[in-house]
PDB file of N, CA and C in Angstrom:
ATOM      1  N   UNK A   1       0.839  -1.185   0.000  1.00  0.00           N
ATOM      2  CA  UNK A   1       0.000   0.000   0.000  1.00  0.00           C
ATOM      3  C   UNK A   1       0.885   1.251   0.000  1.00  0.00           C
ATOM      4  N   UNK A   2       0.683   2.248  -0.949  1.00  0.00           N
ATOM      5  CA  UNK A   2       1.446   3.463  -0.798  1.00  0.00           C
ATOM      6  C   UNK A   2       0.314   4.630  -0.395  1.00  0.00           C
ATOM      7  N   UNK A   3       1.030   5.871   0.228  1.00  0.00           N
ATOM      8  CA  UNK A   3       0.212   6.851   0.466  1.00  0.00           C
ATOM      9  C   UNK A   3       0.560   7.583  -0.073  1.00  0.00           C
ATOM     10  N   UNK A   4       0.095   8.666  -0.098  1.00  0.00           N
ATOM     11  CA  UNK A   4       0.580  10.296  -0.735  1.00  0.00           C
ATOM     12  C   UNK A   4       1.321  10.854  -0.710  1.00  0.00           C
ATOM     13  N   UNK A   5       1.643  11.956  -0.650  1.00  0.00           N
ATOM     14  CA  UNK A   5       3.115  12.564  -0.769  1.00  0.00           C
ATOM     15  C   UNK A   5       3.107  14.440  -1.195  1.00  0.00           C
ATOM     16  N   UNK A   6       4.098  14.578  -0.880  1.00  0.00           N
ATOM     17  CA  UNK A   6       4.232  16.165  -1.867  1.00  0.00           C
ATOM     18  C   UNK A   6       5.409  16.112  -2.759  1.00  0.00           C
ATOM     19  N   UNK A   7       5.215  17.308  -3.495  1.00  0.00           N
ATOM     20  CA  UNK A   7       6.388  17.457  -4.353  1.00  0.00           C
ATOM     21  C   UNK A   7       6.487  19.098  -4.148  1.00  0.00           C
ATOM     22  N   UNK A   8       7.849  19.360  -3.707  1.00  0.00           N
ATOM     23  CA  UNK A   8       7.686  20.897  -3.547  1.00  0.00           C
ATOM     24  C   UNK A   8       9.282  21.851  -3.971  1.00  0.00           C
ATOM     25  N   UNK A   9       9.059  23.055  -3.928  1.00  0.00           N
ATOM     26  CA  UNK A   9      10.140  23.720  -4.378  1.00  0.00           C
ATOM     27  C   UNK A   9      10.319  25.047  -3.144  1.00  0.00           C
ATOM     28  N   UNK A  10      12.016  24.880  -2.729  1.00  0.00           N
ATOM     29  CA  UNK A  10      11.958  25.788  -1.871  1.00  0.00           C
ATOM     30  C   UNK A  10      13.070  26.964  -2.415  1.00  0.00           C
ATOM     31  N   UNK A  11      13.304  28.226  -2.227  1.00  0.00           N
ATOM     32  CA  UNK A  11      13.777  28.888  -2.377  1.00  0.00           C
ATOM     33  C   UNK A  11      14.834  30.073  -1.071  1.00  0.00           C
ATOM     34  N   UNK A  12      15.394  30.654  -1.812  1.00  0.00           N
ATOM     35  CA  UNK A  12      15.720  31.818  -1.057  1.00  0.00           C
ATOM     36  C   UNK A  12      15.320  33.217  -0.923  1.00  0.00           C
ATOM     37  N   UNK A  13      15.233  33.279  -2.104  1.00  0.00           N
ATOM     38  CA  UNK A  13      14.924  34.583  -2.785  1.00  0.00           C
ATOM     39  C   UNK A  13      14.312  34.720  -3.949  1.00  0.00           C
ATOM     40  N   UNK A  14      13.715  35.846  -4.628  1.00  0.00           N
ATOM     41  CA  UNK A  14      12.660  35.783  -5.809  1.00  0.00           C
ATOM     42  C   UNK A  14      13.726  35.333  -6.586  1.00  0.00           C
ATOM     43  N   UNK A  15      13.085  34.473  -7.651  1.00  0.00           N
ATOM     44  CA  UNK A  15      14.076  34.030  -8.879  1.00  0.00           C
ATOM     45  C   UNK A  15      15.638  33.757  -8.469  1.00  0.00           C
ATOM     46  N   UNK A  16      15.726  33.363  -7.277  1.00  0.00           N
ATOM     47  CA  UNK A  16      17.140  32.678  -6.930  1.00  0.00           C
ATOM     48  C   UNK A  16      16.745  31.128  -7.452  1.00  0.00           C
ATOM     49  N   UNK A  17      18.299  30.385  -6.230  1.00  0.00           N
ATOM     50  CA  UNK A  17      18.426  29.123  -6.428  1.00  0.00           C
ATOM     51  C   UNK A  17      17.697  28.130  -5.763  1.00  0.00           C
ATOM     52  N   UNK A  18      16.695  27.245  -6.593  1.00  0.00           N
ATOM     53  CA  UNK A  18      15.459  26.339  -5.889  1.00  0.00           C
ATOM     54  C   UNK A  18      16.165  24.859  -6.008  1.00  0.00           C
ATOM     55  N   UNK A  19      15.207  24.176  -5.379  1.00  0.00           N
ATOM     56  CA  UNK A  19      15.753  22.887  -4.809  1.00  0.00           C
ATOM     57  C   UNK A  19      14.322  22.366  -4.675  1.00  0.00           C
ATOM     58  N   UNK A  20      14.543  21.364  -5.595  1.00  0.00           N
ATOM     59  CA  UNK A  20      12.980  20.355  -5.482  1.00  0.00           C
ATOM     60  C   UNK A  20      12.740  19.245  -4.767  1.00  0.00           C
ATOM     61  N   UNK A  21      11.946  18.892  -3.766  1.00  0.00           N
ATOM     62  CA  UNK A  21      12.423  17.570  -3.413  1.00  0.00           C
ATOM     63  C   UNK A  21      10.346  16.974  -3.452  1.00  0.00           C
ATOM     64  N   UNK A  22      10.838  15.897  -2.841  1.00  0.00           N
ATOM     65  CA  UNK A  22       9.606  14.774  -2.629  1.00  0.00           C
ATOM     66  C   UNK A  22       9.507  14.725  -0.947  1.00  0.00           C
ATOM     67  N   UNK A  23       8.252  14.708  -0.481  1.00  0.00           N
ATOM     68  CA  UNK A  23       8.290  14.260   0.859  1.00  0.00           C
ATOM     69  C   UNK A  23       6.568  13.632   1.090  1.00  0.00           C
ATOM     70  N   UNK A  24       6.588  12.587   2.253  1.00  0.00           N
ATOM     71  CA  UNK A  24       5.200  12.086   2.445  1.00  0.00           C
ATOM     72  C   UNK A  24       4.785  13.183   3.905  1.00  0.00           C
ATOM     73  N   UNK A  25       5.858  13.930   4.427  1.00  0.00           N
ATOM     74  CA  UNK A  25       5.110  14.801   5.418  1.00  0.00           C
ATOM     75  C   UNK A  25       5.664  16.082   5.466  1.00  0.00           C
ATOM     76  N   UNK A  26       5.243  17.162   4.270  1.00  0.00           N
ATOM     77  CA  UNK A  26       6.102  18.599   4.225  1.00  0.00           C
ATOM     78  C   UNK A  26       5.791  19.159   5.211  1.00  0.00           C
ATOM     79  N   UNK A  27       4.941  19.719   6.483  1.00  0.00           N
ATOM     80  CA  UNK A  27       5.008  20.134   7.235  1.00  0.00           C
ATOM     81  C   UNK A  27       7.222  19.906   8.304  1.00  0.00           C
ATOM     82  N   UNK A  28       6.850  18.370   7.997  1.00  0.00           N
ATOM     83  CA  UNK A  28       7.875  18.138   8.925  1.00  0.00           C
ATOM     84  C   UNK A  28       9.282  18.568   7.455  1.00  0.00           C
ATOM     85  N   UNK A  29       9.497  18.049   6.676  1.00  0.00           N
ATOM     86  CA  UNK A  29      10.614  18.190   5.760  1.00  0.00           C
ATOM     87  C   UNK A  29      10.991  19.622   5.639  1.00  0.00           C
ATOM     88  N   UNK A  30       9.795  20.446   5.752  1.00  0.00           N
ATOM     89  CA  UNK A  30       9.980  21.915   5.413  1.00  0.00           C
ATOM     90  C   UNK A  30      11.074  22.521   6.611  1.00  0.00           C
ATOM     91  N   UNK A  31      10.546  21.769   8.235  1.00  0.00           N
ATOM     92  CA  UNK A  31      10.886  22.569   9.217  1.00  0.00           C
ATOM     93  C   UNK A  31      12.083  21.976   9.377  1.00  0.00           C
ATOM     94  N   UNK A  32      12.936  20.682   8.818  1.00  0.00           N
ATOM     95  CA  UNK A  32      14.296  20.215   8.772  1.00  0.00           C
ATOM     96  C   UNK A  32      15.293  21.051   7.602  1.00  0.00           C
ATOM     97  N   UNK A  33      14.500  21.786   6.814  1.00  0.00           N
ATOM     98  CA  UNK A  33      15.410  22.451   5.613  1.00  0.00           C
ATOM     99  C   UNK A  33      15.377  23.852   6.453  1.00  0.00           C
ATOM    100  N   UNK A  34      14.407  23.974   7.292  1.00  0.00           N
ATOM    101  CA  UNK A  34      14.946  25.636   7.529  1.00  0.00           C
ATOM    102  C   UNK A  34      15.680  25.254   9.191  1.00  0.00           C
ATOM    103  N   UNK A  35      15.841  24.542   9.669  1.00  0.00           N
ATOM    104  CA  UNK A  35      16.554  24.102  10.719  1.00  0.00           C
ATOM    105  C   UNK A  35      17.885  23.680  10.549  1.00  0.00           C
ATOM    106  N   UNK A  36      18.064  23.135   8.999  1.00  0.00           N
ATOM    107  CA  UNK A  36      19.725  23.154   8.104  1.00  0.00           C
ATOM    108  C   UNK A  36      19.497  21.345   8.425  1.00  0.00           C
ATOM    109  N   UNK A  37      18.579  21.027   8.872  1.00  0.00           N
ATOM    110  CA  UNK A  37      18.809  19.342   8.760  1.00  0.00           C
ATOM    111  C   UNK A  37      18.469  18.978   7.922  1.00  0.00           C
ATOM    112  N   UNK A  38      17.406  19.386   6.524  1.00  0.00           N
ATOM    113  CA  UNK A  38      16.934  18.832   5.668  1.00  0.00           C
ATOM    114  C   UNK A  38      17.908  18.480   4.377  1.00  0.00           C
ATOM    115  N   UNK A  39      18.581  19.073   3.749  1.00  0.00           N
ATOM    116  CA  UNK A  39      19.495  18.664   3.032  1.00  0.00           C
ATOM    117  C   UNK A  39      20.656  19.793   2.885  1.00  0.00           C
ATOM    118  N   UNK A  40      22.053  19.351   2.657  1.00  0.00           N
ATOM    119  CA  UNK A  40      22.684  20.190   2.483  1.00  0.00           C
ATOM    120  C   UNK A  40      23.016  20.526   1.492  1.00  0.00           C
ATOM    121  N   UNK A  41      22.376  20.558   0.330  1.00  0.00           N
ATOM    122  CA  UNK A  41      21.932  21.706  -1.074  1.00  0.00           C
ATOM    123  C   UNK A  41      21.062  22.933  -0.210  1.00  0.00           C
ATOM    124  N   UNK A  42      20.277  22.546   0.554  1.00  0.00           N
ATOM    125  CA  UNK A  42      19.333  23.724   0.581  1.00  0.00           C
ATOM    126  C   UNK A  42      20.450  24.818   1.988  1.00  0.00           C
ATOM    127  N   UNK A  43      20.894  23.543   2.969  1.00  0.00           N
ATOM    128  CA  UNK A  43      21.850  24.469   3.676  1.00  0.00           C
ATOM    129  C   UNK A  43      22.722  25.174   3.404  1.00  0.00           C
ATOM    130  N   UNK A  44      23.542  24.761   2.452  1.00  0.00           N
ATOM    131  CA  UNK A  44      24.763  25.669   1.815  1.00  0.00           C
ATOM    132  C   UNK A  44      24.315  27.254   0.973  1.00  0.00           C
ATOM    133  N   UNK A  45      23.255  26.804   0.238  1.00  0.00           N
ATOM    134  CA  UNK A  45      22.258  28.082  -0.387  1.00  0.00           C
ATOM    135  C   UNK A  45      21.161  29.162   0.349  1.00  0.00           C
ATOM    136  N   UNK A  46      20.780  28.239   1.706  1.00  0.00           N
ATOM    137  CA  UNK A  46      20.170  28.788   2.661  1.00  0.00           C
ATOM    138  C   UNK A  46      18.899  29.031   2.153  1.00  0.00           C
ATOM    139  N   UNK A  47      18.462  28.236   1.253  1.00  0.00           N
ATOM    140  CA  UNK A  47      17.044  28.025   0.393  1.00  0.00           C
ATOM    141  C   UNK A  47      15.935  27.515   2.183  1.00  0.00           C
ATOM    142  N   UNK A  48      15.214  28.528   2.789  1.00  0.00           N
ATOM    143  CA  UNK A  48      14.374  28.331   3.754  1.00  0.00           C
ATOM    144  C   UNK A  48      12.878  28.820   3.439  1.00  0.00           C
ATOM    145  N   UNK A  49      12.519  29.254   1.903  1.00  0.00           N
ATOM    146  CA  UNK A  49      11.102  29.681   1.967  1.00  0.00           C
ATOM    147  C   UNK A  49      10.377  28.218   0.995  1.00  0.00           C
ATOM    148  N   UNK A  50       9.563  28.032   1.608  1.00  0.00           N
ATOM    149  CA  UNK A  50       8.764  26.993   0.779  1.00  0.00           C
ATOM    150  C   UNK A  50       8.007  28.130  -0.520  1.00  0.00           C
ATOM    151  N   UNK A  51       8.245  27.975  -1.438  1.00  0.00           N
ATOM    152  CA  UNK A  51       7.628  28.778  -2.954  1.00  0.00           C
ATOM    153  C   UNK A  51       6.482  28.282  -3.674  1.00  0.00           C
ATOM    154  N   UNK A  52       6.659  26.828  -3.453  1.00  0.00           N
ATOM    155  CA  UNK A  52       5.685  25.843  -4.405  1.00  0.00           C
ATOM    156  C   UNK A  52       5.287  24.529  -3.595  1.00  0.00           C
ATOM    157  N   UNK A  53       4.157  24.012  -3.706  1.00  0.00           N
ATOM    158  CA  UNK A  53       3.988  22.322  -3.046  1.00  0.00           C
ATOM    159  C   UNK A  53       2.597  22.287  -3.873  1.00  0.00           C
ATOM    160  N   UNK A  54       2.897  20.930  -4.163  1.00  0.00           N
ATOM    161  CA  UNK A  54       1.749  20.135  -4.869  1.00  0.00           C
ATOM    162  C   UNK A  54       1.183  19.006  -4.239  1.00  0.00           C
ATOM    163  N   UNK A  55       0.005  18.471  -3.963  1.00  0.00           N
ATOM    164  CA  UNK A  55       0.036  17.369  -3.509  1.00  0.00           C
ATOM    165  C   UNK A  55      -0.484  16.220  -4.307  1.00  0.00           C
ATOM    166  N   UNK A  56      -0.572  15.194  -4.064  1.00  0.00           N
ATOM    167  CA  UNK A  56      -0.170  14.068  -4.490  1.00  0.00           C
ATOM    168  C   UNK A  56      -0.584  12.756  -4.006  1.00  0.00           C
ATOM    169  N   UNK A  57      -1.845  12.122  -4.612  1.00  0.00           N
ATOM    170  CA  UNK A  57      -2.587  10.664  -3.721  1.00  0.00           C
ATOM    171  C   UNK A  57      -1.420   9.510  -3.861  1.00  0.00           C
ATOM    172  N   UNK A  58      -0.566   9.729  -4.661  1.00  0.00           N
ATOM    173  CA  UNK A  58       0.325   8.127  -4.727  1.00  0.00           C
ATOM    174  C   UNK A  58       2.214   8.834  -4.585  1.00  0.00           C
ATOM    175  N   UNK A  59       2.660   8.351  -3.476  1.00  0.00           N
ATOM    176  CA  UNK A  59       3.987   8.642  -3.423  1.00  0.00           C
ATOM    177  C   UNK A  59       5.051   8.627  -4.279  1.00  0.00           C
ATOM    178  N   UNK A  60       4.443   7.294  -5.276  1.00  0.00           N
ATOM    179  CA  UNK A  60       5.775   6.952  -6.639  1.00  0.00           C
ATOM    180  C   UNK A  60       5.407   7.639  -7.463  1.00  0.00           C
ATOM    181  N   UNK A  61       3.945   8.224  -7.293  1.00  0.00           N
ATOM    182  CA  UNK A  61       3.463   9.259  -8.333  1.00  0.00           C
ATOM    183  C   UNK A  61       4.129  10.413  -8.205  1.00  0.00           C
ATOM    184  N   UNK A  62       4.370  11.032  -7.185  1.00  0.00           N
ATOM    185  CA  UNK A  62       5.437  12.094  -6.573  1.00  0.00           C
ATOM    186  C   UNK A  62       6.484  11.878  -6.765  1.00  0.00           C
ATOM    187  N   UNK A  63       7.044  11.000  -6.597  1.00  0.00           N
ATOM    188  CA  UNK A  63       8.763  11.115  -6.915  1.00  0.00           C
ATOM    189  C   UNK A  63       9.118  11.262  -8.568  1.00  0.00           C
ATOM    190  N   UNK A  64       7.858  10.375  -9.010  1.00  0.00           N
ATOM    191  CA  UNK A  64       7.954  10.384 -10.722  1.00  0.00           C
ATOM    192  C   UNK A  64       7.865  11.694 -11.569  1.00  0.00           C
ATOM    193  N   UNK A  65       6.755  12.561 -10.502  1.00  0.00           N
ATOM    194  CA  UNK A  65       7.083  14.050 -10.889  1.00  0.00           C
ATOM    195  C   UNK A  65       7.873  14.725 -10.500  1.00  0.00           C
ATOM    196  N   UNK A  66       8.808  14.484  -9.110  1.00  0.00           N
ATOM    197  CA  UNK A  66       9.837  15.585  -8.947  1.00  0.00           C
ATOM    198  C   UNK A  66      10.908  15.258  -9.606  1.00  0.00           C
ATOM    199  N   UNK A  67      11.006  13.699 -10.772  1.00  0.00           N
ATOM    200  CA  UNK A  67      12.421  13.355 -11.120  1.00  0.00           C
ATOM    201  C   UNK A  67      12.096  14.885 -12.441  1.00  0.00           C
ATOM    202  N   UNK A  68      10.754  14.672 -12.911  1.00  0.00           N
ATOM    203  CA  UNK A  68      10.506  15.411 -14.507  1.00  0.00           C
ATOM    204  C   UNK A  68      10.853  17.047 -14.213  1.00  0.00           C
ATOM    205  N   UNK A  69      10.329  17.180 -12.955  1.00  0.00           N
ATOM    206  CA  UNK A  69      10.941  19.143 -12.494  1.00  0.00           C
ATOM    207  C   UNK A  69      12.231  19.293 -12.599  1.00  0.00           C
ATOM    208  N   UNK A  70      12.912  18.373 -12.127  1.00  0.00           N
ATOM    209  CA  UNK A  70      14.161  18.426 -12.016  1.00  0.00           C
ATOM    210  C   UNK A  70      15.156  18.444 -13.016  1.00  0.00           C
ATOM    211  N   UNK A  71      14.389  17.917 -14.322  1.00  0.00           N
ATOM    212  CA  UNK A  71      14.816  18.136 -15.458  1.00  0.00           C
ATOM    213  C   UNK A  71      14.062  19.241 -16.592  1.00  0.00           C
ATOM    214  N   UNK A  72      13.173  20.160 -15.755  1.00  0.00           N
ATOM    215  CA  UNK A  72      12.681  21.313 -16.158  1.00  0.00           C
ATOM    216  C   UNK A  72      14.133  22.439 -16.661  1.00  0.00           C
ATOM    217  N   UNK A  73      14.094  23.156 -17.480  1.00  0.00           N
ATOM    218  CA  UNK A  73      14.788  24.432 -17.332  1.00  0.00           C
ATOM    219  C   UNK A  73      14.258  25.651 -16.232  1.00  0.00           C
ATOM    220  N   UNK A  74      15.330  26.095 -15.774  1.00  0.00           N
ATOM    221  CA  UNK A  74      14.913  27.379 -14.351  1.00  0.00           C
ATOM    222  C   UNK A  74      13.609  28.208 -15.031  1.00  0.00           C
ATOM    223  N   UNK A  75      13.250  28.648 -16.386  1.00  0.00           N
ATOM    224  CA  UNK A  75      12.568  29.773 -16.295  1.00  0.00           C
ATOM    225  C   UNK A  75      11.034  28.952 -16.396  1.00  0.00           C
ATOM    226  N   UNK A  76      10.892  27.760 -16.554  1.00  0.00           N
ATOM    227  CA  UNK A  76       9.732  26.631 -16.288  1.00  0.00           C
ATOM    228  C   UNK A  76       9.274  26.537 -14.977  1.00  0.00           C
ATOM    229  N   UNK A  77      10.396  26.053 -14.399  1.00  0.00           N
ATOM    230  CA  UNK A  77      10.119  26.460 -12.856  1.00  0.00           C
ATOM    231  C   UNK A  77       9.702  28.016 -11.969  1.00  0.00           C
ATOM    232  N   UNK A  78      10.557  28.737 -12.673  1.00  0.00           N
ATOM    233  CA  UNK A  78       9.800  29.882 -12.259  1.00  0.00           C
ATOM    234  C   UNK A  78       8.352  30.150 -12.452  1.00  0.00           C
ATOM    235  N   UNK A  79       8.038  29.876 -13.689  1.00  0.00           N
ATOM    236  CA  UNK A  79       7.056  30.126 -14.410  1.00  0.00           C
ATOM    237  C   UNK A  79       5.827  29.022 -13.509  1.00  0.00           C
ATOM    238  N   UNK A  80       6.074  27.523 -13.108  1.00  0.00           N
ATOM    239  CA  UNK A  80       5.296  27.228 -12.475  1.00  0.00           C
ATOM    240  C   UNK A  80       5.040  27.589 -11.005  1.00  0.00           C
ATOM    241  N   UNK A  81       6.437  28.301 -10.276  1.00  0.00           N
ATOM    242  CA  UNK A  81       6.083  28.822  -9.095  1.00  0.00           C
ATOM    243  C   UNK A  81       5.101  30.534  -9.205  1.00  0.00           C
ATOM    244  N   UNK A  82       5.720  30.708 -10.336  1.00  0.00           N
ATOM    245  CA  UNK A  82       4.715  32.241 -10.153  1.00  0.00           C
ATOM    246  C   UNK A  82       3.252  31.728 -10.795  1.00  0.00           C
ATOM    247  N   UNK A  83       3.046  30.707 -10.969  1.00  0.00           N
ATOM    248  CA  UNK A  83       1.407  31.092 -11.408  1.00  0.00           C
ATOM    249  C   UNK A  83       0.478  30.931 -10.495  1.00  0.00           C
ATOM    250  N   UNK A  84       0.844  30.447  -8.888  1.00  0.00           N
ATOM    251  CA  UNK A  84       0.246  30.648  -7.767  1.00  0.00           C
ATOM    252  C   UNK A  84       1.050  31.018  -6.524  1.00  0.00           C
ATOM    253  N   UNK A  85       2.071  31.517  -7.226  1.00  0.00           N
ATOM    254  CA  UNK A  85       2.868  32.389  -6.331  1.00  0.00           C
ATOM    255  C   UNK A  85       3.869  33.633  -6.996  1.00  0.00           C
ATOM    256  N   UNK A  86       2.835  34.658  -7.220  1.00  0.00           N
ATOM    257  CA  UNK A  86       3.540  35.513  -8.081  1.00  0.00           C
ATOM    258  C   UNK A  86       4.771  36.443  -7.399  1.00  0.00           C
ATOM    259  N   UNK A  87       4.685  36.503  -6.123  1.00  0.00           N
ATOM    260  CA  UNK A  87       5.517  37.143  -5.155  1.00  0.00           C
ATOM    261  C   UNK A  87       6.668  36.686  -4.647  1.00  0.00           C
ATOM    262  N   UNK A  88       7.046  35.175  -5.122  1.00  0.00           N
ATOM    263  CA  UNK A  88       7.508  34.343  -4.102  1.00  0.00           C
ATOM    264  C   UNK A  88       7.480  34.308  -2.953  1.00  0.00           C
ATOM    265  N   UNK A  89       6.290  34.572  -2.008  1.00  0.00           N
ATOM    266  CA  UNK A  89       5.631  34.267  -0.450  1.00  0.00           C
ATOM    267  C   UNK A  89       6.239  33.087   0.434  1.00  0.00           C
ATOM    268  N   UNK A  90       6.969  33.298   1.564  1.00  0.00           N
ATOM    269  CA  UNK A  90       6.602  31.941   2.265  1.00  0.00           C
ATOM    270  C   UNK A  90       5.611  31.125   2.240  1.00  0.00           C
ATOM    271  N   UNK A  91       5.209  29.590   1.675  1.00  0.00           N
ATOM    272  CA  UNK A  91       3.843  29.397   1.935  1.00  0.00           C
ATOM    273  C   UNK A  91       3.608  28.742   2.966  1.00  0.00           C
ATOM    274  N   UNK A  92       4.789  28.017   4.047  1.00  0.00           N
ATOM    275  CA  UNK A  92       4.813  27.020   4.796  1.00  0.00           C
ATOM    276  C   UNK A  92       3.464  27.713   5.814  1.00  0.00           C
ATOM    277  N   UNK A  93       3.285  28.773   6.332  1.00  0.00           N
ATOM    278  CA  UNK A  93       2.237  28.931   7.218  1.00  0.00           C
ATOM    279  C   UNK A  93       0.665  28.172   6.680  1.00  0.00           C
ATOM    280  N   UNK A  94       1.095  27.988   5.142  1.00  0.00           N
ATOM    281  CA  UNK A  94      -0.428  27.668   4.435  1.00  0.00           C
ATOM    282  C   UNK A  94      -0.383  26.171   4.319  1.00  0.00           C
ATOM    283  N   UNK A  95       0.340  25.524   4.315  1.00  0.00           N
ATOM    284  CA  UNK A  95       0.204  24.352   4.566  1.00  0.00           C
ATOM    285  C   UNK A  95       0.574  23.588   6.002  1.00  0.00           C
ATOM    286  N   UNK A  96       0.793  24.334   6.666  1.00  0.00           N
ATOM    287  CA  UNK A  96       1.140  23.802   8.017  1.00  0.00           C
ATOM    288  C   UNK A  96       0.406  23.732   9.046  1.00  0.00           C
TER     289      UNK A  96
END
């Protein structure tokens, strides 16, 4: 049996350097990347605003989409974080 999942993109700054990952509980993954435990791509860049999260009923379904973001070009990604986040906003308060 698999469960759900997210797929999300965190940032630093508007149109800086993002970092995509997969998680089955972003509340908790979010608060290990801005605590510097979550990965050290996002620690070294200091990427702590959540920009983008999608969710997701099947987990391999999630990872299968964060492998395809990941092979997005940057102005794709931008382009999908600004179309419900035109500001680049923290959103972690909105999903948490």
């Amino acid at each position: 049996m698999t469960t759900g999942g997210w797929v999300y993109m965190m940032a630093g700054r508007y149109r800086g350097t993002i970092y995509v990952g997969v998680t089955a509980d972003l509340r908790a993954r979010v608060g290990q990347h801005r605590s510097g435990d979550g990965s050290d791509f996002c620690r070294r860049y200091d990427l702590t605003r959540l920009v983008w999260a999608e969710r997701g009923d099947d987990i391999t379904a999630c990872i299968a989409h964060e492998k395809r973001l990941k092979r997005w070009r940057r102005d794709w990604k931008f382009a999908l974080i600004e179309s419900g986040n035109p500001d680049w906003q923290d959103l972690f308060a909105t999903f948490a």
